[in-house]
C-alpha atoms as a PDB file:
ATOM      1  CA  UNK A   1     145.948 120.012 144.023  1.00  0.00           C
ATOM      2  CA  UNK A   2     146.204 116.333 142.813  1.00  0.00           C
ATOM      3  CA  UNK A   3     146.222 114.174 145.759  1.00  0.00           C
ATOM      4  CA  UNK A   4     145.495 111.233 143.727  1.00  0.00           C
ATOM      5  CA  UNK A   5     146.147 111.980 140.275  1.00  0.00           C
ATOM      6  CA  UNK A   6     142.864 114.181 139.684  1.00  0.00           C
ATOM      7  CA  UNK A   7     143.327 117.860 139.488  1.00  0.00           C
ATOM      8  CA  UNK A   8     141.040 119.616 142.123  1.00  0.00           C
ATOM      9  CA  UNK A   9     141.069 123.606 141.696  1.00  0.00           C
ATOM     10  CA  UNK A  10     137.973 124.666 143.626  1.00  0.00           C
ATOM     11  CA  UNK A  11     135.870 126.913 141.451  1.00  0.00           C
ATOM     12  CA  UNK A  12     135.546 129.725 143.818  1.00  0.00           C
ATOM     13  CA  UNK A  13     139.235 130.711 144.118  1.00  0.00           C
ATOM     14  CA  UNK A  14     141.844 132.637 142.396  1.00  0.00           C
ATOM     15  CA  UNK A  15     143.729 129.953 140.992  1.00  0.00           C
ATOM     16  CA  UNK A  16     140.193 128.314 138.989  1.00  0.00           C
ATOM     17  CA  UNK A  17     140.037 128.761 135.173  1.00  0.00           C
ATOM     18  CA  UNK A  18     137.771 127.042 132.537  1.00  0.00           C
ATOM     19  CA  UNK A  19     140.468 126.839 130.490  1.00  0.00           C
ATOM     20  CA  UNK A  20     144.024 126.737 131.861  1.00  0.00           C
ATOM     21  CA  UNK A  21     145.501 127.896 127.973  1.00  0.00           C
ATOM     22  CA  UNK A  22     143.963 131.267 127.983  1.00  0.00           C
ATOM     23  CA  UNK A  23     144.934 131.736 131.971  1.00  0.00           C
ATOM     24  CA  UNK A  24     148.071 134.078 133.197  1.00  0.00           C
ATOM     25  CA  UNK A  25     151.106 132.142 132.553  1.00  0.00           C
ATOM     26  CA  UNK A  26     151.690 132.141 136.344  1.00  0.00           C
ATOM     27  CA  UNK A  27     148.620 129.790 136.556  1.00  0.00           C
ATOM     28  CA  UNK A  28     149.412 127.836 133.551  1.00  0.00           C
ATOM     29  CA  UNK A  29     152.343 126.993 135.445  1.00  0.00           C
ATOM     30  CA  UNK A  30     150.153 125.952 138.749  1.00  0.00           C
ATOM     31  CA  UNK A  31     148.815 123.953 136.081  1.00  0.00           C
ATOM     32  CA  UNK A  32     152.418 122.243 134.980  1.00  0.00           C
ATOM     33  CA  UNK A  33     153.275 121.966 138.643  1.00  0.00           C
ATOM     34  CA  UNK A  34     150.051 119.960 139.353  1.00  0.00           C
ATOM     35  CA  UNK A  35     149.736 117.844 136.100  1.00  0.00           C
ATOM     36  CA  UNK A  36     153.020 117.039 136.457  1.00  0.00           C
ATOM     37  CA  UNK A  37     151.550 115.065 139.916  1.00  0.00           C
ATOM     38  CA  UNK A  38     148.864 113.714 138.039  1.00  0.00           C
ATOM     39  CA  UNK A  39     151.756 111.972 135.568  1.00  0.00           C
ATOM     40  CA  UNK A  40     153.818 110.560 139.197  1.00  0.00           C
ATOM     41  CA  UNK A  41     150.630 109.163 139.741  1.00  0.00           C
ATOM     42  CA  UNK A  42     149.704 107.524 136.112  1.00  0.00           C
ATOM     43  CA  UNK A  43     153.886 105.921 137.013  1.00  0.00           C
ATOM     44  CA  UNK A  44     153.742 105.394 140.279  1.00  0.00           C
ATOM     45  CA  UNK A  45     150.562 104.341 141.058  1.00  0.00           C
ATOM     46  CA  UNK A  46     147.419 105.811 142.567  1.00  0.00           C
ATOM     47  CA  UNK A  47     148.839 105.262 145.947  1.00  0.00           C
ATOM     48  CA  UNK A  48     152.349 107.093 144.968  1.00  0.00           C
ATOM     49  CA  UNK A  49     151.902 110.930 146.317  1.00  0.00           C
ATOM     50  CA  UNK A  50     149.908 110.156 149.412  1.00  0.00           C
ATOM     51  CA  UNK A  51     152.121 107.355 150.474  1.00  0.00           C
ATOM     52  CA  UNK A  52     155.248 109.816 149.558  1.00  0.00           C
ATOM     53  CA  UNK A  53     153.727 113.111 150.784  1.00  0.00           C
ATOM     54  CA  UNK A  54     155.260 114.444 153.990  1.00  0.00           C
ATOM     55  CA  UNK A  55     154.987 117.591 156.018  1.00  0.00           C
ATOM     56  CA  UNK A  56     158.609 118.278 155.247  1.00  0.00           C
ATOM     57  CA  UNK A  57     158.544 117.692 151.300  1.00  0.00           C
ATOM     58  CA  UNK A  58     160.599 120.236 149.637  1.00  0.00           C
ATOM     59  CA  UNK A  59     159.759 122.565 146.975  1.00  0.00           C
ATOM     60  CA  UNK A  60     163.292 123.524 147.025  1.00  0.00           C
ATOM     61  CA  UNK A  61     166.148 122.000 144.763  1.00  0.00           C
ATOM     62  CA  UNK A  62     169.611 122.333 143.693  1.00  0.00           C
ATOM     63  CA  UNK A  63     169.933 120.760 140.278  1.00  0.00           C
ATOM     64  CA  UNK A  64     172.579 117.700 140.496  1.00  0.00           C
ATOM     65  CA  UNK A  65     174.804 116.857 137.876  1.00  0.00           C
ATOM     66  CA  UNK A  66     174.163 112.912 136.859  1.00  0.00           C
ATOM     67  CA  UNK A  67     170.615 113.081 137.995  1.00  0.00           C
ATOM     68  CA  UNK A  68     167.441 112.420 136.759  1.00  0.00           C
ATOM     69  CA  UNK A  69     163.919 113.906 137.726  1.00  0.00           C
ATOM     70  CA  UNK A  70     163.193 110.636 139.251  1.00  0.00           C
ATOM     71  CA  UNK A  71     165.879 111.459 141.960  1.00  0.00           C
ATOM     72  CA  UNK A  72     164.194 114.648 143.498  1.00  0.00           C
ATOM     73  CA  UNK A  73     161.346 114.688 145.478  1.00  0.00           C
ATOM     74  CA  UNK A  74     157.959 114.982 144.236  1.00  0.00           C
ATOM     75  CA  UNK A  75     157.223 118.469 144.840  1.00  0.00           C
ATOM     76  CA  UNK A  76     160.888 118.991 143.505  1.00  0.00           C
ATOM     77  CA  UNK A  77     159.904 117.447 140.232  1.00  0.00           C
ATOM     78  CA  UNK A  78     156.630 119.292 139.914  1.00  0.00           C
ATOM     79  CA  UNK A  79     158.735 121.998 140.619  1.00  0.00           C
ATOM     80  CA  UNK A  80     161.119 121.901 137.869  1.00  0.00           C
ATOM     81  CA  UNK A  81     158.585 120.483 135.145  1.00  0.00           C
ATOM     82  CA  UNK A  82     157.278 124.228 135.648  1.00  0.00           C
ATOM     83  CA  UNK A  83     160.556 125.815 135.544  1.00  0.00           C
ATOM     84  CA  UNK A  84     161.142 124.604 132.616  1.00  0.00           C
ATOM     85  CA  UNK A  85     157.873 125.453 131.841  1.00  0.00           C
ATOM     86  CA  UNK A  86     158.689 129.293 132.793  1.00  0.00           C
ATOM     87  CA  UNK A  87     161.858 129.271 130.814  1.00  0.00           C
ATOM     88  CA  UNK A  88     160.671 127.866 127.591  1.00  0.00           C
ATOM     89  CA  UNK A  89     158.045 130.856 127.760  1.00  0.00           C
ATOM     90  CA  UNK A  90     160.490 133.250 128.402  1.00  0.00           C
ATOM     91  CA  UNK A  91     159.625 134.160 131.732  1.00  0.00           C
ATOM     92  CA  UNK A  92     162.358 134.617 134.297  1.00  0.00           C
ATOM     93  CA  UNK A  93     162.433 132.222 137.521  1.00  0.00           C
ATOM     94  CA  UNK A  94     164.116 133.526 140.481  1.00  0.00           C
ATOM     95  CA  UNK A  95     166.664 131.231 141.556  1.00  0.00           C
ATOM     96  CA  UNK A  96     166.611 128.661 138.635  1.00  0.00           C
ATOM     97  CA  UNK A  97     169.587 127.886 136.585  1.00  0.00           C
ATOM     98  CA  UNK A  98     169.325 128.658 132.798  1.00  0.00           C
ATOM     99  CA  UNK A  99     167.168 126.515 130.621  1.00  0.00           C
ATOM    100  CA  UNK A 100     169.865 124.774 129.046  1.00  0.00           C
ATOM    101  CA  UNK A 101     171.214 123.209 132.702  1.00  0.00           C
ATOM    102  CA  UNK A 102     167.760 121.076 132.788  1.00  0.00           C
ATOM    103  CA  UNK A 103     168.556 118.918 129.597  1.00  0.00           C
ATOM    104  CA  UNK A 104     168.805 115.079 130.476  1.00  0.00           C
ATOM    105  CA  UNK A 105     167.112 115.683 133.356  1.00  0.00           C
ATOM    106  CA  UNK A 106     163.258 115.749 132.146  1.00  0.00           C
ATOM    107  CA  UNK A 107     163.004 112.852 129.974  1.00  0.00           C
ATOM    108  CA  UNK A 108     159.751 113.723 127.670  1.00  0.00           C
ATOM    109  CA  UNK A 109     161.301 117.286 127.281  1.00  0.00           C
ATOM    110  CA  UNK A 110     164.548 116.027 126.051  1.00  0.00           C
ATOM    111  CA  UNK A 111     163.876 116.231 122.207  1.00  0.00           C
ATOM    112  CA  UNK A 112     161.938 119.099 123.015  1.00  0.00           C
ATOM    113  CA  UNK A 113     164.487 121.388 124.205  1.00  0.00           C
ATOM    114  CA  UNK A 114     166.873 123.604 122.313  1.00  0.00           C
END
């Protein structure tokens, strides 16, 4: 969870891990998903994600031709930081289109990508 651009993973629980590199790669992309909230935040400003946080945001999204990660919704861009995440590992995401349909959409992962 970062509801104001601080991580919070309470020690206690599955998901906690010392170090987030040596963690499943399931977690490491929790870990994606959440910093990639803690970067809407460093943009945005601190106020950002609880301001833009609703009970109906969707985790669900249909990539759009044209559009840029600043167009989804914030748990929609979490979302697809870590599926891109996911593909560049290898790993296989249910429902996501192939790696190659995310470029231009993810700006700091553009000269990244192949």
């Amino acid at each position: 969870m970062a509801p104001c651009g601080h991580l919070h993973f309470h020690p206690r629980t599955s998901l906690y891990e010392d170090d987030f590199s040596q963690a499943s790669i399931g977690l490491q992309g929790l870990f994606v998903h959440e910093m990639t909230h803690v970067w809407q935040t460093q943009n945005r400003g601190r106020w950002y994600l609880p301001l833009m946080r609703h009970p109906f945001c969707s985790y669900d999204y249909a990539l759009r031709p044209g559009w840029t990660l600043s167009r989804y919704g914030i748990e929609q861009q979490a979302e697809i930081v870590r599926h891109i995440f996911l593909l560049r590992a290898g790993i296989h995401v249910a429902g996501a289109p192939p790696l190659e349909s995310y470029r231009g959409i993810v700006p700091f992962t553009a000269e990244a990508m192949p």
